[in-house]
C-alpha atoms as a PDB file:
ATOM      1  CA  UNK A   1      25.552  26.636  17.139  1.00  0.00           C
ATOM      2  CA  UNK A   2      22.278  25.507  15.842  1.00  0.00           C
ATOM      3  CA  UNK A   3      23.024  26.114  12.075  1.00  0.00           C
ATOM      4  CA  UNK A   4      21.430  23.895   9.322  1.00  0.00           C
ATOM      5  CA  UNK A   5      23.378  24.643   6.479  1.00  0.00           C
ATOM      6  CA  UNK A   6      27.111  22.034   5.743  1.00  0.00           C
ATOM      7  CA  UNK A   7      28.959  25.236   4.751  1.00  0.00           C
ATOM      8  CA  UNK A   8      28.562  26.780   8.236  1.00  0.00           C
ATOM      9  CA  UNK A   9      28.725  23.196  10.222  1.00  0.00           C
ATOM     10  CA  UNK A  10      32.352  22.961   8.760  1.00  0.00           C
ATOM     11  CA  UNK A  11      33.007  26.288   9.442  1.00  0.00           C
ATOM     12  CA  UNK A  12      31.669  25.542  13.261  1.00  0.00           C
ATOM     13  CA  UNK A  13      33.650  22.728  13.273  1.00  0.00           C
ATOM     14  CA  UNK A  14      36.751  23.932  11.985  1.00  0.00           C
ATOM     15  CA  UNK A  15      36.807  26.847  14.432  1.00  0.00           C
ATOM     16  CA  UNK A  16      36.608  24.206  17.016  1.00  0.00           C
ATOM     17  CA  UNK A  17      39.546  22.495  15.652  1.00  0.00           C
ATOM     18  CA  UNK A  18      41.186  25.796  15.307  1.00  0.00           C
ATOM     19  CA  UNK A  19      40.701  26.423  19.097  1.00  0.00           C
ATOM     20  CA  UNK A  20      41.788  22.934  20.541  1.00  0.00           C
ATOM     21  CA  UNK A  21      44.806  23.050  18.889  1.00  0.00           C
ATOM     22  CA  UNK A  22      45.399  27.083  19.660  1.00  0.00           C
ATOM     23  CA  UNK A  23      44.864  25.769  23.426  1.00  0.00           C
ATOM     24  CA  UNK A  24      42.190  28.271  24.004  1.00  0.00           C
ATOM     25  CA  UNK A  25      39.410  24.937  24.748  1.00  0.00           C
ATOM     26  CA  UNK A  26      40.017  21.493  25.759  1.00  0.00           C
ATOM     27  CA  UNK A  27      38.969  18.159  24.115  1.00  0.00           C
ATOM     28  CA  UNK A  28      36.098  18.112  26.932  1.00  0.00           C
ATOM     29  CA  UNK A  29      35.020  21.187  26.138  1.00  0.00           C
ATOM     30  CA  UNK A  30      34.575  20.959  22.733  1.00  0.00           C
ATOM     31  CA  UNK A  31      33.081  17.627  23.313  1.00  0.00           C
ATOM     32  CA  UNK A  32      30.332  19.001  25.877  1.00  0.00           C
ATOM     33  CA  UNK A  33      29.851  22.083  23.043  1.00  0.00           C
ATOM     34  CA  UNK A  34      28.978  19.356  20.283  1.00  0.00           C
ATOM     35  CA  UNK A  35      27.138  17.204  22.599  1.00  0.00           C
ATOM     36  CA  UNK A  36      24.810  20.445  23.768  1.00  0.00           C
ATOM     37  CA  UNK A  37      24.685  20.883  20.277  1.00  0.00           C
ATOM     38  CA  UNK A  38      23.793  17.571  18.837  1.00  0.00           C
ATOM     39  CA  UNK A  39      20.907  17.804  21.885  1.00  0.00           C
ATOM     40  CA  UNK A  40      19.089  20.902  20.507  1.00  0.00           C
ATOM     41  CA  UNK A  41      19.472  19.669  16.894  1.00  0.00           C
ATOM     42  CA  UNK A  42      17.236  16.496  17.769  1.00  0.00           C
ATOM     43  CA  UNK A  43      14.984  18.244  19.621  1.00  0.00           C
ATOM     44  CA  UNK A  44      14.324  20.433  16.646  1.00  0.00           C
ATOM     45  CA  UNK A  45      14.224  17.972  14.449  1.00  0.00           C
ATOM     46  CA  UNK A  46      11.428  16.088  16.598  1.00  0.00           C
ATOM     47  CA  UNK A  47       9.336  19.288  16.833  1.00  0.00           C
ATOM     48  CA  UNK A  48       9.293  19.968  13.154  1.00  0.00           C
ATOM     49  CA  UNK A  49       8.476  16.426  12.483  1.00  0.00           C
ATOM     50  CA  UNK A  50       5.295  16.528  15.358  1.00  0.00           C
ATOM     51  CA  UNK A  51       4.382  20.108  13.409  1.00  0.00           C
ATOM     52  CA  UNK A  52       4.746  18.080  10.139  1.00  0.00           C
ATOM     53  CA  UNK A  53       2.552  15.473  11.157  1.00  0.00           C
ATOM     54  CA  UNK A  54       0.282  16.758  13.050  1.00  0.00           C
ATOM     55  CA  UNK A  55      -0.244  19.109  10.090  1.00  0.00           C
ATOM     56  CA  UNK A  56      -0.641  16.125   7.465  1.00  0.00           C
ATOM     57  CA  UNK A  57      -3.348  14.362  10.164  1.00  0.00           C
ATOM     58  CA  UNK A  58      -5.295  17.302   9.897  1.00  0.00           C
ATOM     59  CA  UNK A  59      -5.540  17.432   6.339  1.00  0.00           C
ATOM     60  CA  UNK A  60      -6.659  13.848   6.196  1.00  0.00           C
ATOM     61  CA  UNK A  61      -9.381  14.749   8.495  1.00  0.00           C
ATOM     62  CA  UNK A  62      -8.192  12.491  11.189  1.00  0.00           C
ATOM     63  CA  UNK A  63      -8.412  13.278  14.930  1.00  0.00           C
ATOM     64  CA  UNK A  64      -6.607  12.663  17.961  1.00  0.00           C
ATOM     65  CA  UNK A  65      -7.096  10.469  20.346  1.00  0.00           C
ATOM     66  CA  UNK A  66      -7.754  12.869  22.895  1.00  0.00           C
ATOM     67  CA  UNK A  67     -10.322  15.020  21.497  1.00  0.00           C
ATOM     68  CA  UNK A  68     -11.876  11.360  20.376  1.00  0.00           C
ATOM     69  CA  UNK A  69     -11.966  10.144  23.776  1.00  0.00           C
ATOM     70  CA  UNK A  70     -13.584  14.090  25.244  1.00  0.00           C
ATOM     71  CA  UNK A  71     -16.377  13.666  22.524  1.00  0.00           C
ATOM     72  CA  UNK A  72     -17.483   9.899  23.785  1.00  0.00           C
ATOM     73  CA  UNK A  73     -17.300  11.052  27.313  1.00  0.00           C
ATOM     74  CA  UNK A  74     -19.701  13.958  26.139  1.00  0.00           C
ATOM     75  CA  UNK A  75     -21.703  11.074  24.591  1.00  0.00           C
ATOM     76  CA  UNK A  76     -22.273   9.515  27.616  1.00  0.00           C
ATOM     77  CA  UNK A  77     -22.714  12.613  30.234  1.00  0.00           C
ATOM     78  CA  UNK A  78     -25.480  13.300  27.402  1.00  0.00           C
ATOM     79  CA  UNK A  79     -27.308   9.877  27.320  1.00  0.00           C
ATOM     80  CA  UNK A  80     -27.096   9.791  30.921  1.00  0.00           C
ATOM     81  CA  UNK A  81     -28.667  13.093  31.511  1.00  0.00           C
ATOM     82  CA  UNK A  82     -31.490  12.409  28.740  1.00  0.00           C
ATOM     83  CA  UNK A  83     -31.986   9.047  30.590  1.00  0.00           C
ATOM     84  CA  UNK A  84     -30.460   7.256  27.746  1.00  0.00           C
ATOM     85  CA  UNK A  85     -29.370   3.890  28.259  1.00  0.00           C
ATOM     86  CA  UNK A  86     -25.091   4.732  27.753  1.00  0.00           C
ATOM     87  CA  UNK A  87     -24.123   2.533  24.765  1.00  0.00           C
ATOM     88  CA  UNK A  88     -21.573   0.119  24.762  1.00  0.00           C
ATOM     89  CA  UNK A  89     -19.023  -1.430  22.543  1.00  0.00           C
ATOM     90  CA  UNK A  90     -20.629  -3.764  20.546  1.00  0.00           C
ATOM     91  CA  UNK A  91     -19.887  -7.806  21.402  1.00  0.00           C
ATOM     92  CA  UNK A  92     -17.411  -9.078  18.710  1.00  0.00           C
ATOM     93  CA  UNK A  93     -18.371 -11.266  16.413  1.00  0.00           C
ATOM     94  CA  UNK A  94     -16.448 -14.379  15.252  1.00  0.00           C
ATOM     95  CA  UNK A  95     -15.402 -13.525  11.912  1.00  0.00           C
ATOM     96  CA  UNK A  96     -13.869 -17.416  11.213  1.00  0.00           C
ATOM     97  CA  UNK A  97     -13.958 -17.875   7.001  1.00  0.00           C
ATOM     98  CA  UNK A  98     -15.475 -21.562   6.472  1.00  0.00           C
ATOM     99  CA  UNK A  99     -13.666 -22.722   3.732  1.00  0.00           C
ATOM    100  CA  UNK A 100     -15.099 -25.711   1.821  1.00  0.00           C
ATOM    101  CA  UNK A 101     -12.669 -27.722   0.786  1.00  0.00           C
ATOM    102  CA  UNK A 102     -12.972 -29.771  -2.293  1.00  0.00           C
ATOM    103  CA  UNK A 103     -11.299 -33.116  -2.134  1.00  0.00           C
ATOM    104  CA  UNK A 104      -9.516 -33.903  -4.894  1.00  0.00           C
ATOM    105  CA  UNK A 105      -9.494 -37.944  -6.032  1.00  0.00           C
ATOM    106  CA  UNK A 106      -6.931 -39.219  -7.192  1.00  0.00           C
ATOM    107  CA  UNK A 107      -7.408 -41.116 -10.055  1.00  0.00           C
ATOM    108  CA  UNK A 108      -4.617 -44.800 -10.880  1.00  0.00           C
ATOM    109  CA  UNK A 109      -3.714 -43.557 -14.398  1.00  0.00           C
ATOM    110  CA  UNK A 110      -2.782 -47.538 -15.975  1.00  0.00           C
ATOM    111  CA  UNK A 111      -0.792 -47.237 -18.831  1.00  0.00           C
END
């Protein structure tokens, strides 16, 4: 019952309607059909949206975190086996903006 497109939905639907009311399927049936049904809709949905994604990532030239985390690992197997001292993250600095603050006088304007 996986159809995408309203016509046949309300066609689906309307058979369903059709059939509870001929007697041939109770309201928990057709309640368990549409619930099996709403279930594979979302998990299409969520697959073409990870394809979609992933895709557009890609393109950017991003990677994932996965293959970012393989490659450091490779890093390090490599400066340990060249005798390499393994680099690490680098300290933090504190990046605090000093503002300078002019102070403003106030001036008594007498009239």
């Amino acid at each position: 019952m996986a159809k995408t497109q309203p016509t046949e939905i309300f066609s689906t639907l309307k058979s369903y309607v059709q059939k509870l009311s001929d007697g041939e399927r109770t309201p928990a049936e057709i309640g368990a059909a549409l619930n099996d049904w709403a279930k594979e809709s979302a998990e299409s949905l969520r697959g073409k949206i990870h394809d979609e994604v992933e895709s557009a990532v890609l393109k950017m030239g991003f990677v994932k975190r996965e293959e970012f985390d393989a490659l450091v690992a490779q890093v390090h197997a490599l400066q340990k086996k060249s005798g390499m001292k393994p680099a690490t993250k680098a300290a933090k600095k504190s990046t605090k903006v000093k503002t300078t603050a002019k102070k403003v006088s106030k001036k008594a304007v007498k009239k």
